[in-house]
Protein backbone atom coordinates (compact mmCIF):
# COMPACT_ATOMS: atom_id res chain seq x y z
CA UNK A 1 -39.25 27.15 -17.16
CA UNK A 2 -39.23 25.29 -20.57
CA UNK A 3 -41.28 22.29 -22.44
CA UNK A 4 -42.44 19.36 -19.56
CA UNK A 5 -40.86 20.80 -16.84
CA UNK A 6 -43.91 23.60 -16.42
CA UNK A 7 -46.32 21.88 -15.21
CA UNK A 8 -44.05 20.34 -12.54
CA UNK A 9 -42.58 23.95 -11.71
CA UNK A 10 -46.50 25.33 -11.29
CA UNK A 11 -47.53 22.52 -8.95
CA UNK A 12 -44.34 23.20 -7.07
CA UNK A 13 -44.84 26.63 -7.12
CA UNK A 14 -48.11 26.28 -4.64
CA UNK A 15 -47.12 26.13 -1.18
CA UNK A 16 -44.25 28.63 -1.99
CA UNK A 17 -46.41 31.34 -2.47
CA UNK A 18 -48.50 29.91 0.29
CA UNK A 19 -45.90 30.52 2.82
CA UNK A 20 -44.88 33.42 1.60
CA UNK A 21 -48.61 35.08 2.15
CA UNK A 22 -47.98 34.11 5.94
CA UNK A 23 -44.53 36.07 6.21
CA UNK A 24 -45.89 38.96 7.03
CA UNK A 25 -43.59 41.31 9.59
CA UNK A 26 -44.78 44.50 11.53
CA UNK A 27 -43.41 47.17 13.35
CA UNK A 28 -45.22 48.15 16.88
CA UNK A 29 -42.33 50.28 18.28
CA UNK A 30 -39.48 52.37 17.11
CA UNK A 31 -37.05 53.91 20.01
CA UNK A 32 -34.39 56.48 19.64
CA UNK A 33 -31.69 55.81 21.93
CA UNK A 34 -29.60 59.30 22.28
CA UNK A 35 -28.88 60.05 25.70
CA UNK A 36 -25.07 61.37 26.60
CA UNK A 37 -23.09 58.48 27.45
CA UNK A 38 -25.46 56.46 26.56
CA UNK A 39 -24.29 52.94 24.41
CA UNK A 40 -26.22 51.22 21.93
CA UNK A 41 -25.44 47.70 21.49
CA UNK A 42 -25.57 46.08 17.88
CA UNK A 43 -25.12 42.26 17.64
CA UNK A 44 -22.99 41.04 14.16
CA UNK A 45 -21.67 37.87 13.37
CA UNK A 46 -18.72 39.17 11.35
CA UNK A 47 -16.30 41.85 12.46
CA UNK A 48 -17.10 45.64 11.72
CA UNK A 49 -13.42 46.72 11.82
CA UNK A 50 -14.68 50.97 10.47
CA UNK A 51 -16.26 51.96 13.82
CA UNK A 52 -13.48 52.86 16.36
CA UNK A 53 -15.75 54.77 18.48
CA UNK A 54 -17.37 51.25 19.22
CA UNK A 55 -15.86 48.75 22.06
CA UNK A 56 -15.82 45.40 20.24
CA UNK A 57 -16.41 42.20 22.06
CA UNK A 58 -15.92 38.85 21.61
CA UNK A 59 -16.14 35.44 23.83
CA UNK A 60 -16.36 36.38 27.38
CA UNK A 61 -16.54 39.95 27.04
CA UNK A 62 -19.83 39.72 25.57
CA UNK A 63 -22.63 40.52 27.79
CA UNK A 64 -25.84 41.26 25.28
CA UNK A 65 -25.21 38.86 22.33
CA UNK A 66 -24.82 35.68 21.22
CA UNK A 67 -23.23 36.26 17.76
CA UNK A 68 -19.24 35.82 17.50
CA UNK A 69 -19.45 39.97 17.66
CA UNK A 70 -20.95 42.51 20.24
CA UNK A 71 -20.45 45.92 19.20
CA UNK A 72 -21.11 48.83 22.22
CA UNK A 73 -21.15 52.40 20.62
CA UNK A 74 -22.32 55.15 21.85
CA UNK A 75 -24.84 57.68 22.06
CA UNK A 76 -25.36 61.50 22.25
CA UNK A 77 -22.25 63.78 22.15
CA UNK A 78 -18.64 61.84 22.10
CA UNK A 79 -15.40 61.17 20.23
CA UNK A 80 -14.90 64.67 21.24
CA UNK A 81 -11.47 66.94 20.86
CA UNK A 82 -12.49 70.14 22.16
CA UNK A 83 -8.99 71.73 22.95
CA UNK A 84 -7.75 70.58 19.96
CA UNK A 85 -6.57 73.57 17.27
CA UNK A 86 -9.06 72.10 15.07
CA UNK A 87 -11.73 71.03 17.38
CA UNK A 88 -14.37 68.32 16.78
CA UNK A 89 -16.81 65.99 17.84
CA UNK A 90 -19.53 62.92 17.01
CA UNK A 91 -23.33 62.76 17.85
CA UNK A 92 -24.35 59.59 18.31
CA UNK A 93 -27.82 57.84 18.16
CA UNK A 94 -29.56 54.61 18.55
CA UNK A 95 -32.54 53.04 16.33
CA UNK A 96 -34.42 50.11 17.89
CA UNK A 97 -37.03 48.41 16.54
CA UNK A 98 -40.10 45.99 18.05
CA UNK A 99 -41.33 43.75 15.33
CA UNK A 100 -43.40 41.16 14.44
CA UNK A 101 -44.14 38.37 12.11
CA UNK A 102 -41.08 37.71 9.71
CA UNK A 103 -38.25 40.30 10.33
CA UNK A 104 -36.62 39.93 6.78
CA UNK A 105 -40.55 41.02 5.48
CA UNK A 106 -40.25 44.31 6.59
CA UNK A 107 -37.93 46.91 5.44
CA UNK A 108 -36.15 49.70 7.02
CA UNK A 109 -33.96 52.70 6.51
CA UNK A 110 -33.66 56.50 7.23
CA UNK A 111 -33.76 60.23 5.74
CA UNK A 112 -32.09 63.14 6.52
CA UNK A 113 -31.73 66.46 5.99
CA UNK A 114 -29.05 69.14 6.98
CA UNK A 115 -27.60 72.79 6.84
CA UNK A 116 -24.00 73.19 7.94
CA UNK A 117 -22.94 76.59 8.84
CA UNK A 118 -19.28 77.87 9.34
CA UNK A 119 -16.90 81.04 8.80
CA UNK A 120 -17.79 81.15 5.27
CA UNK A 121 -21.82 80.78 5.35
CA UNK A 122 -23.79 77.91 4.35
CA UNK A 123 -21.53 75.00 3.80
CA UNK A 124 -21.93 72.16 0.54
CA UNK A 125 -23.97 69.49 1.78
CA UNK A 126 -22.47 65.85 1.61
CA UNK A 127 -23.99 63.26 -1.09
CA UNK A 128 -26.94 61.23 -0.66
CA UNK A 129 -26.64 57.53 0.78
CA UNK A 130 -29.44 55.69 -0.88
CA UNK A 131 -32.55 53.91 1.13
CA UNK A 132 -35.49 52.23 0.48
CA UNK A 133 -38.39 53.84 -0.97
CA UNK A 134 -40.92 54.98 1.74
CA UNK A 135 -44.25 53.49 -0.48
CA UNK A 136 -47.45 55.54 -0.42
CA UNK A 137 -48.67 58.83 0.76
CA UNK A 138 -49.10 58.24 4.65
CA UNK A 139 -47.17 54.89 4.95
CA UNK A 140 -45.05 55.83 7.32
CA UNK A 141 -46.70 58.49 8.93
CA UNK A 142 -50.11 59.58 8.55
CA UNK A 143 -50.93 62.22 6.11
CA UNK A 144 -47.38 62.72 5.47
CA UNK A 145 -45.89 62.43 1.73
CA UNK A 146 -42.11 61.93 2.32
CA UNK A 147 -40.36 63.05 -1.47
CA UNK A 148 -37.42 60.97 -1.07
CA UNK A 149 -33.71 61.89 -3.01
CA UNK A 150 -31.97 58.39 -3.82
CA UNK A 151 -29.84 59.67 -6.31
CA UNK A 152 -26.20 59.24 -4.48
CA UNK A 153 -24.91 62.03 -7.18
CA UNK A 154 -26.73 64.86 -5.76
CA UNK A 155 -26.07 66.39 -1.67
CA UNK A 156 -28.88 66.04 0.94
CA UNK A 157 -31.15 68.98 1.13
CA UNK A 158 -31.49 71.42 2.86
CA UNK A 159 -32.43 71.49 6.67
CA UNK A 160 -35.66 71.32 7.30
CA UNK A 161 -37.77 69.99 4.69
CA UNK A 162 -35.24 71.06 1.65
CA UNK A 163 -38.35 73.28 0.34
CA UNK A 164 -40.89 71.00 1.06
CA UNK A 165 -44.21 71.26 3.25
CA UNK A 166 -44.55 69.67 6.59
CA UNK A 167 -47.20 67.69 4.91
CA UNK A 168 -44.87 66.94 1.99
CA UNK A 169 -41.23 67.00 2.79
CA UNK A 170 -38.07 66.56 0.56
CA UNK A 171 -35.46 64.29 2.44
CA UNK A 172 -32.65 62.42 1.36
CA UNK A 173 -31.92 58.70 1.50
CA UNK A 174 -29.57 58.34 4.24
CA UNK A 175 -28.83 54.25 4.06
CA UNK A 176 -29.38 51.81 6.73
CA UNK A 177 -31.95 49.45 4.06
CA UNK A 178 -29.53 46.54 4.17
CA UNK A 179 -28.74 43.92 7.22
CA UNK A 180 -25.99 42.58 6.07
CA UNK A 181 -24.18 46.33 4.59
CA UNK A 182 -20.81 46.02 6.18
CA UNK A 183 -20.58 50.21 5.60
CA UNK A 184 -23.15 50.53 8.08
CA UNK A 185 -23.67 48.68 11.67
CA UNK A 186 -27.15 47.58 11.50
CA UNK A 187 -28.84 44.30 12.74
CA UNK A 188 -31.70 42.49 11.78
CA UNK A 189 -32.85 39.26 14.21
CA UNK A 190 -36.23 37.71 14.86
CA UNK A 191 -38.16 40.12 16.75
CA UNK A 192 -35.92 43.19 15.74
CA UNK A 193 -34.11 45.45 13.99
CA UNK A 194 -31.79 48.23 15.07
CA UNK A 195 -28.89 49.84 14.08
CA UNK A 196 -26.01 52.79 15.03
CA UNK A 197 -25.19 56.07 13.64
CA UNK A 198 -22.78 59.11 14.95
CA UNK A 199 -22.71 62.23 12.95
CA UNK A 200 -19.30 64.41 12.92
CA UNK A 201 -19.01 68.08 13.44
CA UNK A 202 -15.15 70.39 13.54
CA UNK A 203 -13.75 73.24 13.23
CA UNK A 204 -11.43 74.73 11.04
CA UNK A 205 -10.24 77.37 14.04
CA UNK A 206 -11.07 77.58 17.83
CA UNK A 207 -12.28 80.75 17.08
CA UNK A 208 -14.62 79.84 14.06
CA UNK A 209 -18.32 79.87 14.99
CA UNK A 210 -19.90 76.94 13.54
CA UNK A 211 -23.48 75.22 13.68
CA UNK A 212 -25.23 72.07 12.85
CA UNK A 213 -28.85 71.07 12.19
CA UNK A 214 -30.05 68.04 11.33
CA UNK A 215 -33.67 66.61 11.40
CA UNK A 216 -33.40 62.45 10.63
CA UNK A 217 -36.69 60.12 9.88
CA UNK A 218 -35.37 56.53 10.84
CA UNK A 219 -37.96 54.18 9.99
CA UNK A 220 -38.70 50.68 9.60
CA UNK A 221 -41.91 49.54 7.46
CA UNK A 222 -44.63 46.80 7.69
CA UNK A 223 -44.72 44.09 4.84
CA UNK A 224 -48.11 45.42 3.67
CA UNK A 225 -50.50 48.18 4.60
CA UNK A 226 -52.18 45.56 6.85
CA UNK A 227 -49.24 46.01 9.34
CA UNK A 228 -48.23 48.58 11.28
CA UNK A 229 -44.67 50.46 10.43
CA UNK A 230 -42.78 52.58 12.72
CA UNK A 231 -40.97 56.37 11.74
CA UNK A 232 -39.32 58.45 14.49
CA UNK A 233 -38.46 62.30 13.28
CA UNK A 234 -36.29 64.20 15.18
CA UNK A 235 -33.68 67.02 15.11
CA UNK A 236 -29.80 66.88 16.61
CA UNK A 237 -28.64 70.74 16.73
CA UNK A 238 -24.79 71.40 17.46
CA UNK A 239 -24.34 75.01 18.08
CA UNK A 240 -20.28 75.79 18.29
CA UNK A 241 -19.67 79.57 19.81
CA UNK A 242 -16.48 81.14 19.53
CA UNK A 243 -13.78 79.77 21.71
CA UNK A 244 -16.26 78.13 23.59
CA UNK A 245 -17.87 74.51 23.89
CA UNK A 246 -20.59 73.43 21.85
CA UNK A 247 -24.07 72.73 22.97
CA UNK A 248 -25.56 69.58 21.43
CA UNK A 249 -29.73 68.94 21.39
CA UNK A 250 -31.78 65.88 20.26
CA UNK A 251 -35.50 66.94 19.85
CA UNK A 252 -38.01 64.74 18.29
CA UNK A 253 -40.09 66.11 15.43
CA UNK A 254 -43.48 65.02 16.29
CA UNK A 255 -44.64 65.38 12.68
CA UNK A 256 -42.90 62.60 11.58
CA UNK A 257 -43.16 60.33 13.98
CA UNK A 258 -45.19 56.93 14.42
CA UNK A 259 -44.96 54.24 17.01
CA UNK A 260 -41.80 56.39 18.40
CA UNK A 261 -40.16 56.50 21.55
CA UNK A 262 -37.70 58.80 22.07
């Protein structure tokens, strides 16, 4: 923006911002799909070859999308290898989102928090996976202060608030802020936004006794505090006896929940 060209630029510059005041987006509904052998389809236009647990489609074999790739993963307990001498498993789940307005105005992504316990005690936590900041006290969910870890140096904490209150919890960033991340599988397409994660558990021995907990927050947020924004809280517990099966249990966490349906 230098010497005549400014006042050109600032005349230009008018029905930009107009139009940009009208692309507004807002979130009426959030559902968690999770059920055992369940499938959540995700629609991409370029190939995610890093999810094996997903059927790929492409030209006929498409039945949901219209993009060159239809990706059908699934939900609740799967990928599992329970006779194996080191036995494991995936937990799958579903995010679906209602929107309206502009989809690319609103923003999404998702928080966790987790203990892992095994043979030895309290297992290290993984590293955080960045998100987008959640915005004000109450944004997401109504008198609710979510202290969100971003740094991708330090692990997630602790299951279930990582010290925090239920009022004010302390969750990790957990990704899924970016439509176009090929690390994740995540759409974004007018009217929607939705996206696929499965969680791993194993064992070092058949005999080990082993447990999970997890609580999640998967959200996606209105463009302004004018429209509505969407959270769903819930926990996925993996208890693994000795020698034995595990049980696996989605439960949603009221508390942090807005606009959910799970």
């Amino acid at each position: 923006m230098r010497t005549t060209r400014i006042a050109l630029l600032a005349c230009l510059a008018l029905p930009v911002f107009a139009s940009e005041a009208f692309a507004v987006c807002g979130c009426t509904g959030l559902t968690i799909a999770h059920a055992a052998g369940g499938t959540q389809i995700i629609c991409s236009a370029n190939q995610r070859p890093g999810f094996p647990e997903c059927d790929e489609r492409t030209g006929g074999a498409r039945n949901a999308c219209a993009t060159t790739y239809e990706y059908a993963c699934p939900t609740g307990a799967n990928s599992q290898s329970l006779a194996a001498a080191m036995p494991s498993q995936k937990t799958g789940f579903g995010a679906n989102a209602v929107l309206t307005g502009t989809e690319t105005q609103c923003t999404s992504g998702q928080l966790l928090t987790l203990t892992i316990n095994g043979a030895g005690g309290v297992e290290p936590n993984p590293d955080i996976n960045p998100t987008n900041a959640t915005g004000a006290a109450g944004q997401l969910v109504p008198n609710v202060t979510f202290n969100v870890d971003n740094d991708a140096t330090h692990p997630f904490p602790q299951f279930p608030r990582g010290g925090g209150t239920v009022a004010a919890p302390n969750f990790g960033g957990d990704n899924y802020r970016w439509a176009d991340n090929a690390a994740v599988l995540i759409e974004r397409a007018p009217g929607l936004t939705r996206w696929w994660d499965n969680t791993d558990q194993g064992k070092d021995t058949q005999a080990e006794v082993a447990s999970w907990s997890y609580k999640f927050v998967s959200w996606v947020k209105g463009s302004s505090a004018a429209q509505p924004s969407c959270a769903c809280g819930f926990d996925i517990t993996v208890d693994w006896p000795a020698n034995a099966d595990p049980v696996t249990t989605y439960t949603q966490d009221a508390a942090y929940s807005s606009n959910c349906h799970f």
